[in-house]
C-alpha atoms as a PDB file:
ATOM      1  CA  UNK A   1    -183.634-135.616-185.741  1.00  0.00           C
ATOM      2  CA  UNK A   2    -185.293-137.606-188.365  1.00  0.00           C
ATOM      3  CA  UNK A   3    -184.428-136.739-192.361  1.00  0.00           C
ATOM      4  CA  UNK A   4    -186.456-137.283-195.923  1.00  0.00           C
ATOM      5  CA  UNK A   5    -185.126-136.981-198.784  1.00  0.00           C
ATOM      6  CA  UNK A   6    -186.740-136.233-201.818  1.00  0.00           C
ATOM      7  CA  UNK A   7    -185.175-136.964-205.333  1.00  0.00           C
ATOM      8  CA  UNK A   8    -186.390-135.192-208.762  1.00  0.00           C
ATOM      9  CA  UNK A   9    -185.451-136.932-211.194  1.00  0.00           C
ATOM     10  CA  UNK A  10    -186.218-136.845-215.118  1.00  0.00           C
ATOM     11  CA  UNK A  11    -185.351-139.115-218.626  1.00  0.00           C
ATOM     12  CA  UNK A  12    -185.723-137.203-221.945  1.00  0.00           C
ATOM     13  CA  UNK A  13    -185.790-139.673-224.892  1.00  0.00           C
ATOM     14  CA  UNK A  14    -187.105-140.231-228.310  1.00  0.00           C
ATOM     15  CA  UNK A  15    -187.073-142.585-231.290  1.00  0.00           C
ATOM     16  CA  UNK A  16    -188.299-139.906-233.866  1.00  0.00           C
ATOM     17  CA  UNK A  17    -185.862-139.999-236.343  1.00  0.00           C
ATOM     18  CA  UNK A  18    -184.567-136.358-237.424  1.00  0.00           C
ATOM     19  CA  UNK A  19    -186.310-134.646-234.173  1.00  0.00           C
ATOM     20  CA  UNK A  20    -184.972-137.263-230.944  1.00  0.00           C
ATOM     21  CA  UNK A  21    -182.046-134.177-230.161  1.00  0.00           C
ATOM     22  CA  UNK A  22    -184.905-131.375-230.820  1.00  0.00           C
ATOM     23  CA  UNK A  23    -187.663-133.387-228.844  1.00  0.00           C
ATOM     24  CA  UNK A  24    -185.244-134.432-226.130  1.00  0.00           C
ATOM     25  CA  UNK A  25    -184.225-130.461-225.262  1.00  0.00           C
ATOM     26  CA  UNK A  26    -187.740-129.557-225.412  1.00  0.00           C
ATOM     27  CA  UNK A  27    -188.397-131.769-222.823  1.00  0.00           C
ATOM     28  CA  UNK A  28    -185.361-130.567-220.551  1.00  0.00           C
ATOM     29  CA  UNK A  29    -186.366-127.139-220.809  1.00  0.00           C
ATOM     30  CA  UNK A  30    -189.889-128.039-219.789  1.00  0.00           C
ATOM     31  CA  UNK A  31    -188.407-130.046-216.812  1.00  0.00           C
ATOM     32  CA  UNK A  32    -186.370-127.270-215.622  1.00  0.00           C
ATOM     33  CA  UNK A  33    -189.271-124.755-215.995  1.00  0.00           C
ATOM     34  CA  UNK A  34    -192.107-126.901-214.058  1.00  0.00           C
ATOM     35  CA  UNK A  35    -189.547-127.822-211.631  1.00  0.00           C
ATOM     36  CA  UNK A  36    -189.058-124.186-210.483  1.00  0.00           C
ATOM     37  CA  UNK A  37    -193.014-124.032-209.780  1.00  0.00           C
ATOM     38  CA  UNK A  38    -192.589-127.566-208.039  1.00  0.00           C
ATOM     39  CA  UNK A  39    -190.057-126.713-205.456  1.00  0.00           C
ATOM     40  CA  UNK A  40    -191.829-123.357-204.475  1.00  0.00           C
ATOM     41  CA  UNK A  41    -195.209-125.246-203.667  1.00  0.00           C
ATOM     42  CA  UNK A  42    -192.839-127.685-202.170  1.00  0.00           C
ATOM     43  CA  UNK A  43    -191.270-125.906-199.953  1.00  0.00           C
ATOM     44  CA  UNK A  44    -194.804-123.708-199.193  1.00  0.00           C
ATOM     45  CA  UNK A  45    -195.913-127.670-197.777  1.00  0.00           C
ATOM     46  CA  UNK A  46    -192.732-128.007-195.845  1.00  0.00           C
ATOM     47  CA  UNK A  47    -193.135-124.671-194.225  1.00  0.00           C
ATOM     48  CA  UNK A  48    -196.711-124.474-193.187  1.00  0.00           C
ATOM     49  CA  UNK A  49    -196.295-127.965-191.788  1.00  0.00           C
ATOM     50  CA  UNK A  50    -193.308-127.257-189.712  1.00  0.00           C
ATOM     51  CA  UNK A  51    -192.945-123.750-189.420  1.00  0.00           C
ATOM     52  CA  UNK A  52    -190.311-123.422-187.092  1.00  0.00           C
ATOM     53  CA  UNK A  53    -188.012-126.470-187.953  1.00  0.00           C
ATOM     54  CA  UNK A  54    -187.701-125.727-191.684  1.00  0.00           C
ATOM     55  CA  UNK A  55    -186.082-122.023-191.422  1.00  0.00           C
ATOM     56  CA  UNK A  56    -182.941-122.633-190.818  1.00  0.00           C
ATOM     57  CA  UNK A  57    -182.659-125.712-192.946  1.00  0.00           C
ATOM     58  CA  UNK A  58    -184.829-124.187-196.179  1.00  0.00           C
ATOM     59  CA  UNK A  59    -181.971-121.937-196.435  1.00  0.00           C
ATOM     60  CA  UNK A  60    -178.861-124.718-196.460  1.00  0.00           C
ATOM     61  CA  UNK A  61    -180.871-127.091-198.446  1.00  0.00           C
ATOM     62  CA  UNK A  62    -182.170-124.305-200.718  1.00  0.00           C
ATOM     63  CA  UNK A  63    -178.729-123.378-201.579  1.00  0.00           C
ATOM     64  CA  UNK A  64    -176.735-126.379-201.483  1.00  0.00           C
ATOM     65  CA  UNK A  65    -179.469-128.024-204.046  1.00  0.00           C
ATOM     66  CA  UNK A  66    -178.961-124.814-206.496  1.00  0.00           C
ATOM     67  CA  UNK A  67    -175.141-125.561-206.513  1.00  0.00           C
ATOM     68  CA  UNK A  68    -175.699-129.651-207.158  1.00  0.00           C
ATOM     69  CA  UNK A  69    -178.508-128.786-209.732  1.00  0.00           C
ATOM     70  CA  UNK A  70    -176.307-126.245-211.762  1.00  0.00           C
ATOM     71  CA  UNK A  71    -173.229-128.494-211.616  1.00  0.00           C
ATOM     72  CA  UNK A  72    -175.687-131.201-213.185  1.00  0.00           C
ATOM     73  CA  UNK A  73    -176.912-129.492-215.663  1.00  0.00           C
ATOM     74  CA  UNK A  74    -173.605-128.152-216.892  1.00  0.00           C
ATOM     75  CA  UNK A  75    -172.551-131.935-217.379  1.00  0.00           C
ATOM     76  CA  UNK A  76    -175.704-133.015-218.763  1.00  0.00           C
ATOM     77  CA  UNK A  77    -175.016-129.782-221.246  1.00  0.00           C
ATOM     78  CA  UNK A  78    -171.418-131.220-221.912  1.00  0.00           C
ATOM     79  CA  UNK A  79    -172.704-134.671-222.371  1.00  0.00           C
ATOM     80  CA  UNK A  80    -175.337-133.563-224.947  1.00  0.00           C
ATOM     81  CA  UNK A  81    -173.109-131.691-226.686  1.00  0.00           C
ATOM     82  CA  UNK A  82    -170.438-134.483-227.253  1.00  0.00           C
ATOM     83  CA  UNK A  83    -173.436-136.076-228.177  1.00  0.00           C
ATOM     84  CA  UNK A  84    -174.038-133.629-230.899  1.00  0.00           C
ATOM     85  CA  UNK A  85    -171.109-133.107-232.082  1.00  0.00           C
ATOM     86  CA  UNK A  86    -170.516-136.919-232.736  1.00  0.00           C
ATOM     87  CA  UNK A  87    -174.052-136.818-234.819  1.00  0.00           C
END
């Protein structure tokens, strides 16, 4: 069996002194909201294109991604806070 594997990955950064914090969680909240909508059509792709292959896997990946993707966001969330709190 042959695998892909497909990273999302986003940077959040600006030089606009007084709103770079603001700006920057603006732009993580947008992330995290378009990348819901991403992964369902996605995942729509993967299944119409292999149907019968993708079942069984959709369900490991799908849950094994959620656990990665809330374990990074609680350490990006700890990170920006240190952040913040050093500001």
């Amino acid at each position: 069996m042959e695998w892909t594997e497909c990273r999302r990955e986003a940077w959040v950064s600006s030089g606009v002194f007084g709103f770079a914090m603001a700006l920057q969680a603006f732009g993580m909240e947008r992330f995290k909201k378009n990348i819901k909508k991403s992964l369902k059509g996605y995942n729509y792709t993967l299944n119409r294109l292999y149907p019968a292959s993708t079942a069984d896997v959709h369900a490991t990946a799908h849950s094994t991604g959620a656990v990665k993707l809330r374990k990074t966001a609680k350490k990006a969330s700890e990170i920006a806070a240190s952040v913040v709190a050093t500001n």
